[in-house]
C-alpha atoms as a PDB file:
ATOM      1  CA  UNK A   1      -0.378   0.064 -30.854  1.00  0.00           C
ATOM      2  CA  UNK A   2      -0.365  -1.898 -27.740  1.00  0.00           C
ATOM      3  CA  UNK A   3      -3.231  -4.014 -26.286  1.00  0.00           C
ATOM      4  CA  UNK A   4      -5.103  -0.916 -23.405  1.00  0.00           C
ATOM      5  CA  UNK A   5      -7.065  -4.084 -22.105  1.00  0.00           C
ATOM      6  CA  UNK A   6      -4.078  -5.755 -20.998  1.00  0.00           C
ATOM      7  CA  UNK A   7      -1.902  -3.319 -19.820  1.00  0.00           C
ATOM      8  CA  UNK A   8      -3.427  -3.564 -16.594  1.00  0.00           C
ATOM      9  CA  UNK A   9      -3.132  -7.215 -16.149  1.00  0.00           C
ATOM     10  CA  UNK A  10      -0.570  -8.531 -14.020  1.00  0.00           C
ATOM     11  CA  UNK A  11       2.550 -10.683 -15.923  1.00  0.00           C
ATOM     12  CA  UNK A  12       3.097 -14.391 -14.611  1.00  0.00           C
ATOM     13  CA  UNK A  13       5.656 -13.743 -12.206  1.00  0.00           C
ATOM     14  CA  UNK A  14       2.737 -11.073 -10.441  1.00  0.00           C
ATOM     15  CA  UNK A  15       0.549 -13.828 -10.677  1.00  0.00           C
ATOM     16  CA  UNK A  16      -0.735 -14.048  -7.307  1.00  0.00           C
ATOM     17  CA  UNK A  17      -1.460 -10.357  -6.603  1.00  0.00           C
ATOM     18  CA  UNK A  18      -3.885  -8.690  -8.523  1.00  0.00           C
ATOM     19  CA  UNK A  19      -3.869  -4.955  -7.785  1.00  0.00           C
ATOM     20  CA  UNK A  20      -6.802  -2.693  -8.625  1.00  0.00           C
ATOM     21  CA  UNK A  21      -6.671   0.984  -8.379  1.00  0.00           C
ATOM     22  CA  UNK A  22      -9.490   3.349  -8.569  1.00  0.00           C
ATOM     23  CA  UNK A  23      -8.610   6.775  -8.759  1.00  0.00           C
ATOM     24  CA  UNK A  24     -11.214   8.998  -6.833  1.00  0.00           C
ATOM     25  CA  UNK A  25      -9.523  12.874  -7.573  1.00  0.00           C
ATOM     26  CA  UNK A  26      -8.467  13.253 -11.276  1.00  0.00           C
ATOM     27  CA  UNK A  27      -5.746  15.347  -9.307  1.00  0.00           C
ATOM     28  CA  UNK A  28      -4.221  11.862  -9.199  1.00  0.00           C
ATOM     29  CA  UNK A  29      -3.307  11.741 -12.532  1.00  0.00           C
ATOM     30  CA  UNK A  30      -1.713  15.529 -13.007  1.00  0.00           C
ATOM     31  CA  UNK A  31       2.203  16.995 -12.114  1.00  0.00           C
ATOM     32  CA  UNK A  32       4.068  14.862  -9.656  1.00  0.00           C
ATOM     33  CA  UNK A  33       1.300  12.000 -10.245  1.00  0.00           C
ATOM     34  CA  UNK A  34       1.696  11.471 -13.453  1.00  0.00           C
ATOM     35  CA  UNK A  35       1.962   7.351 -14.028  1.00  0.00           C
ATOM     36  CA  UNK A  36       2.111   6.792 -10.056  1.00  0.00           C
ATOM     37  CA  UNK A  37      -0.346   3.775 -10.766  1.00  0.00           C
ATOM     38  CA  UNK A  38       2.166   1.480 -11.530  1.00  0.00           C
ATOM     39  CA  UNK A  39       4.499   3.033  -9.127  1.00  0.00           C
ATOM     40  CA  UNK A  40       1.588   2.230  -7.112  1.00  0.00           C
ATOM     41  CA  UNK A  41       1.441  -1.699  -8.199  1.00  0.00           C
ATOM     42  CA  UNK A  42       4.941  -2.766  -7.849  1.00  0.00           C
ATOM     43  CA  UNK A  43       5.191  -1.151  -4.583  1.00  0.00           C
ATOM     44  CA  UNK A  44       1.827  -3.441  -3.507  1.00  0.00           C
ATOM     45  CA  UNK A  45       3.192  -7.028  -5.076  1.00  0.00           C
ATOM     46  CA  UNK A  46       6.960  -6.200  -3.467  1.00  0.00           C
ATOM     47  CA  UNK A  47       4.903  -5.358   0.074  1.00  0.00           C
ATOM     48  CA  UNK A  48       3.183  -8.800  -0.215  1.00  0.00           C
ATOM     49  CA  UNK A  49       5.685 -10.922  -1.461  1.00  0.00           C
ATOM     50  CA  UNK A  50       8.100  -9.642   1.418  1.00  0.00           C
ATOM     51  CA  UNK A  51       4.681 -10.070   4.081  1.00  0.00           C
ATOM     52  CA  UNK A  52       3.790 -13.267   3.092  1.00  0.00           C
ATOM     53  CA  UNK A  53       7.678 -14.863   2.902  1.00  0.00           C
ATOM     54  CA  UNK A  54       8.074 -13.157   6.529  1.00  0.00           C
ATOM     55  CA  UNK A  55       4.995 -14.466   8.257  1.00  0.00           C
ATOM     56  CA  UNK A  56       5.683 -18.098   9.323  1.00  0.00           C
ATOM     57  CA  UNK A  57       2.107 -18.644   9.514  1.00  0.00           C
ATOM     58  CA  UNK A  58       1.924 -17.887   5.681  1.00  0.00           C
ATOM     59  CA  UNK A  59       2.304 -19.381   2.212  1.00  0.00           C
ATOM     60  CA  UNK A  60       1.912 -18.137  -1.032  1.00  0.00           C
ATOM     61  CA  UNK A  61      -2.010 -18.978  -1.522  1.00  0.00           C
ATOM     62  CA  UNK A  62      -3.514 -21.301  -4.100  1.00  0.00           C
ATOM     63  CA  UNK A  63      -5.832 -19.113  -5.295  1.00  0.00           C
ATOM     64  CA  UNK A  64      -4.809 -15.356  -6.694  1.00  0.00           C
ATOM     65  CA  UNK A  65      -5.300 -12.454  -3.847  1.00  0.00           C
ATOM     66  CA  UNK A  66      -6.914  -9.129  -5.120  1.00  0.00           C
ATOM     67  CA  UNK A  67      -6.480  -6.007  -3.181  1.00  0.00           C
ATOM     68  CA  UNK A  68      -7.969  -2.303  -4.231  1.00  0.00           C
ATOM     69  CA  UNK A  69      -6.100   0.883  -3.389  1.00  0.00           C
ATOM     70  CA  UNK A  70      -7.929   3.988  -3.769  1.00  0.00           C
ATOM     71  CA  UNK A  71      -6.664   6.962  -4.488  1.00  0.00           C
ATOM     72  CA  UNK A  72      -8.229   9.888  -2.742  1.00  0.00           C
ATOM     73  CA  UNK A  73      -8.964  13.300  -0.812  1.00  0.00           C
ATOM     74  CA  UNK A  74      -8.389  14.502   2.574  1.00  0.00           C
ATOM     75  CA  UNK A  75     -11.975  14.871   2.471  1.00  0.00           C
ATOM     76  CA  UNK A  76     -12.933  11.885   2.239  1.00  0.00           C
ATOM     77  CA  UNK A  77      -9.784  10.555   4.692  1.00  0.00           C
ATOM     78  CA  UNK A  78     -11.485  12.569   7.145  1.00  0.00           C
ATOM     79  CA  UNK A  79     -14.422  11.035   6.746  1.00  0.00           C
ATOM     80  CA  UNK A  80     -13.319   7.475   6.504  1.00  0.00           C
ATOM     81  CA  UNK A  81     -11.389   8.075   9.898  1.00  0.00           C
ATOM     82  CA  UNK A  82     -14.123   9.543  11.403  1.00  0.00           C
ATOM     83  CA  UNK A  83     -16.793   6.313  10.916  1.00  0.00           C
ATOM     84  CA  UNK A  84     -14.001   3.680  11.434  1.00  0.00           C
ATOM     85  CA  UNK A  85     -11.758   5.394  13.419  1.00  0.00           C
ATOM     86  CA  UNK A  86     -13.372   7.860  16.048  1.00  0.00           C
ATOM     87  CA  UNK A  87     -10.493  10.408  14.529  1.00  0.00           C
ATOM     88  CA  UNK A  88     -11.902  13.575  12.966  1.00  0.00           C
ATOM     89  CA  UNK A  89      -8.673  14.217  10.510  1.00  0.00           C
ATOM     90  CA  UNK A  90      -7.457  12.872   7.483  1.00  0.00           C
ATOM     91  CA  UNK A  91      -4.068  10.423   7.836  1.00  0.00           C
ATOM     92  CA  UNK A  92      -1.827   9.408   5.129  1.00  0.00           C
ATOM     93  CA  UNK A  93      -3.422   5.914   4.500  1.00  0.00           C
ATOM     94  CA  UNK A  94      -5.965   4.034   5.871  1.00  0.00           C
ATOM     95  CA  UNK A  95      -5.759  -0.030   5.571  1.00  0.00           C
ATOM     96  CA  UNK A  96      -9.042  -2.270   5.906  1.00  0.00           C
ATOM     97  CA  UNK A  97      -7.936  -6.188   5.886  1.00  0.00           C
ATOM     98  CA  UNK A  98     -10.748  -8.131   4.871  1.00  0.00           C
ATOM     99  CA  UNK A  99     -10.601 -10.806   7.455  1.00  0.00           C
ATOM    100  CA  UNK A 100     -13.086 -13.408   6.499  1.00  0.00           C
ATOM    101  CA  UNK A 101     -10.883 -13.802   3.401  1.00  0.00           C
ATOM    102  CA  UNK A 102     -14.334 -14.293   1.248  1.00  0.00           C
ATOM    103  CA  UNK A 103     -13.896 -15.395  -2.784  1.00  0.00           C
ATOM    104  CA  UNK A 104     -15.341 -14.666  -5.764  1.00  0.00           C
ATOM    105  CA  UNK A 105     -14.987 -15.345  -9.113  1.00  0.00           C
ATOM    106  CA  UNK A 106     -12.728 -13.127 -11.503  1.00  0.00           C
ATOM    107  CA  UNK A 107     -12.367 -14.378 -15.220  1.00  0.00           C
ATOM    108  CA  UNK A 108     -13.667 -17.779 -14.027  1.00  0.00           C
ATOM    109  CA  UNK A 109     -10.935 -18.307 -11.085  1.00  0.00           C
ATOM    110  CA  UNK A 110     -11.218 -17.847  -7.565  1.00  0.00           C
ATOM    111  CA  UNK A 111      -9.909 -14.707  -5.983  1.00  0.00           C
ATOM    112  CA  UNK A 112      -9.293 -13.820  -2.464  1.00  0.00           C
ATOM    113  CA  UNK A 113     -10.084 -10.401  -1.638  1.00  0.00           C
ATOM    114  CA  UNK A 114      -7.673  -9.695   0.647  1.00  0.00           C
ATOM    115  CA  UNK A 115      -8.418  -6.156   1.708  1.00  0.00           C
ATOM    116  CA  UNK A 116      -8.172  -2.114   0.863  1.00  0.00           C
ATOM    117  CA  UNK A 117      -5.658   0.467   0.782  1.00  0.00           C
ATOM    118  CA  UNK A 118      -6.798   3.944   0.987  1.00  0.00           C
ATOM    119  CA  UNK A 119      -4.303   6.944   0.492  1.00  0.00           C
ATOM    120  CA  UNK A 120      -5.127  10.930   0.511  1.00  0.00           C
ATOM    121  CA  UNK A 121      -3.386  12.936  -1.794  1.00  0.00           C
ATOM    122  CA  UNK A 122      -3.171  16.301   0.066  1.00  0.00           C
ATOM    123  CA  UNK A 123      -2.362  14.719   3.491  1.00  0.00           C
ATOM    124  CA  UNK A 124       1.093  12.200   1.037  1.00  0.00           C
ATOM    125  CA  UNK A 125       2.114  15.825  -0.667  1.00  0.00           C
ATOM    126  CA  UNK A 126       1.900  18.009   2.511  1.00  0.00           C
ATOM    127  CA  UNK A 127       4.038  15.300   4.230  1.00  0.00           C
ATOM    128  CA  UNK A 128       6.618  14.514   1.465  1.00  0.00           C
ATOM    129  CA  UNK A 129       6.903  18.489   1.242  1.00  0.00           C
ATOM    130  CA  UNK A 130       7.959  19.100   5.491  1.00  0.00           C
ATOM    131  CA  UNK A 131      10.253  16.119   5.165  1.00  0.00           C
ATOM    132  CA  UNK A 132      12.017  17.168   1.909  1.00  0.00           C
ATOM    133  CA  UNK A 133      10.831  13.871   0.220  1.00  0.00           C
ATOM    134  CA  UNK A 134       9.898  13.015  -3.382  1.00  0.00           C
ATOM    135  CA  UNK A 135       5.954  12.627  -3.380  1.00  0.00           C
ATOM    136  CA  UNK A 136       6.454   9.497  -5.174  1.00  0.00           C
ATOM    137  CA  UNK A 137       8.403   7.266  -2.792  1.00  0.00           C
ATOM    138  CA  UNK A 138       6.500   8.430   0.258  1.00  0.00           C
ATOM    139  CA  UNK A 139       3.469   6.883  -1.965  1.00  0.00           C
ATOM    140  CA  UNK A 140       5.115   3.442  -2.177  1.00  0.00           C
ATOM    141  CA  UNK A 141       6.639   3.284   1.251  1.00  0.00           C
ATOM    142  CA  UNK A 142       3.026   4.264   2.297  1.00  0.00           C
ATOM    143  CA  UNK A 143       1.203   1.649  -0.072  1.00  0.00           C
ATOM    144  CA  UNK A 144       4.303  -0.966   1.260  1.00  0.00           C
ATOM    145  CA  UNK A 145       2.796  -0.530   5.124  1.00  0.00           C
ATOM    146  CA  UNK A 146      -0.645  -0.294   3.818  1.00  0.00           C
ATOM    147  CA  UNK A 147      -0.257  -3.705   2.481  1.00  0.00           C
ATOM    148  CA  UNK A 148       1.696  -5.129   5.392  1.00  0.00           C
ATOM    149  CA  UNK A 149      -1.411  -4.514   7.622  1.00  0.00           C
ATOM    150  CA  UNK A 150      -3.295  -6.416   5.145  1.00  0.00           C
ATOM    151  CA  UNK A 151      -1.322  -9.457   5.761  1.00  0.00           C
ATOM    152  CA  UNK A 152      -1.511  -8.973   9.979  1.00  0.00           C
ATOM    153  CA  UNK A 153       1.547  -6.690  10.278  1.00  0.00           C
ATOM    154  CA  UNK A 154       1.080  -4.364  13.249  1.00  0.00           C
ATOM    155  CA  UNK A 155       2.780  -1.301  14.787  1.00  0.00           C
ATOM    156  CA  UNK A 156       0.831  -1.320  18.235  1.00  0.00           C
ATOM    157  CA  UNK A 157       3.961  -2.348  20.445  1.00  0.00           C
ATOM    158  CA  UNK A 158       7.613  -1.600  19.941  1.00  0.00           C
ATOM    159  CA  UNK A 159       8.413  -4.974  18.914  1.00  0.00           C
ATOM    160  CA  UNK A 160       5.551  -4.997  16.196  1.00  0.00           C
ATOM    161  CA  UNK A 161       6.694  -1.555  15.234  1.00  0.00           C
ATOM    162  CA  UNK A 162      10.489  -2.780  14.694  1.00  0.00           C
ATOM    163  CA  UNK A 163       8.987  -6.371  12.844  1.00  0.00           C
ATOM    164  CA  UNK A 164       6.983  -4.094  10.458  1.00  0.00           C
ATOM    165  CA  UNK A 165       9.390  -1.130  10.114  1.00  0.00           C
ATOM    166  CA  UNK A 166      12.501  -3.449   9.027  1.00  0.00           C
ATOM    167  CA  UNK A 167      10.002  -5.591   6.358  1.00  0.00           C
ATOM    168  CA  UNK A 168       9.540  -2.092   5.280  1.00  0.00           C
ATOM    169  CA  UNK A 169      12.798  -0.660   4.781  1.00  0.00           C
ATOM    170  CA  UNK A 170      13.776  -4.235   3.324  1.00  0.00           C
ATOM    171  CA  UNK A 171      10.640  -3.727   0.474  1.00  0.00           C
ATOM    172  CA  UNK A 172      11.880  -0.245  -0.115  1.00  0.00           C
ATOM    173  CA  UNK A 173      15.533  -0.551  -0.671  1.00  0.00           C
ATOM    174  CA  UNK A 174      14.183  -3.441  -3.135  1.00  0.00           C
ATOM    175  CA  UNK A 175      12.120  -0.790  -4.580  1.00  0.00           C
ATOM    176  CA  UNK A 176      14.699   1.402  -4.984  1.00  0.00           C
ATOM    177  CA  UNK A 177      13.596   3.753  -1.907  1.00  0.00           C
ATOM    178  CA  UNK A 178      15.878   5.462   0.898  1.00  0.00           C
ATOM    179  CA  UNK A 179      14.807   4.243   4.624  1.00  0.00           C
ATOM    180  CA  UNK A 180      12.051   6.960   5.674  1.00  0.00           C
ATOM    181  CA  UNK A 181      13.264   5.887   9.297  1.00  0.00           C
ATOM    182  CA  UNK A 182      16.821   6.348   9.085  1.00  0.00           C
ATOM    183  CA  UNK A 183      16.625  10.026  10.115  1.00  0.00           C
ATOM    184  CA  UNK A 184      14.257   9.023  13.000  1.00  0.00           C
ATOM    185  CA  UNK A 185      16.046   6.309  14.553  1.00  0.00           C
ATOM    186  CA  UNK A 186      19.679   8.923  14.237  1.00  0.00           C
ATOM    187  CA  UNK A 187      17.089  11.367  16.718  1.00  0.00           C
ATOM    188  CA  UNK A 188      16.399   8.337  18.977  1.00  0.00           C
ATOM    189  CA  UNK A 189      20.385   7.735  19.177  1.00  0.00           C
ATOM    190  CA  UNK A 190      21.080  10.966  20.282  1.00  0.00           C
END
């Protein structure tokens, strides 16, 4: 029987990412869910391996990066908009870069913490259901632009929006997901 204890630990090549999850709604782990945490992972190390080699003012760091993504409610979405945000709804995901880039120790190395990723579960399905999309790869392609705020990416202006929108198709088709803009930009044509 494998090792529990280190199925959870990143493999060399993942080295400098270490993604933790925390799992708020043990709805997380039921139907459509089912194994979505490391679904969850690779989506995050393929966001910031494709951030970090697209920011010129970036380089792999030195020290491992840690980021937590928390899975969650539209309760507590709501919530989280409503004290950082001024919005009183749930959204999708919710990014919060930690920009003083503080370290700690973990296991006797340094790690960065670079920030966290929170997504709602009710807000994802409803979503992925109106748009006909697997629940699954709306997930990654919303934990790919959760972590490309982390690392500075923006979508305030329309050039910032086109930057972090073709990073994100580009991490996706890696990924093995379809373009959620494709259908968009085809509306914008006509």
């Amino acid at each position: 029987m494998p090792d529990q204890s280190s199925a959870n630990k990143p493999s060399e090549d993942e080295r400098t990412l270490l993604v933790e999850i925390v799992a708020e709604q043990s709805d997380w782990e039921k139907g459509a869910w089912d194994g979505v945490q490391a679904d969850i992972r690779h989506a995050a190390i393929a966001a910031f391996h494709a951030g970090i080699g697209a920011r010129n003012d970036m380089s792999a760091p030195e020290a491992d990066i840690e980021i937590s993504i928390r899975l969650t409610d539209d309760k507590e979405m709501r919530n989280l908009n409503a004290q950082w945000r001024s919005i009183d709804r749930p959204t999708n995901v919710l990014s919060f870069p930690n920009w003083d880039a503080v370290s700690e120790p973990f296991n006797g190395e340094v790690v960065i913490l670079l920030g966290d990723v929170v997504l709602a579960r009710q807000t994802i399905e409803a979503e992925a259901d109106e748009a006909n999309l697997s629940p699954v790869n709306h997930v990654k392609h919303l934990v790919v632009h959760g972590v490309l705020h982390l690392l500075g990416f923006d979508h305030e202006t329309e050039e910032e929006a086109d930057i972090m929108e073709s990073l994100e198709v580009k991490v996706l088709s890696n990924i093995g997901v379809a373009s959620p803009y494709k259908d968009r930009k085809k509306e914008n044509v006509i």
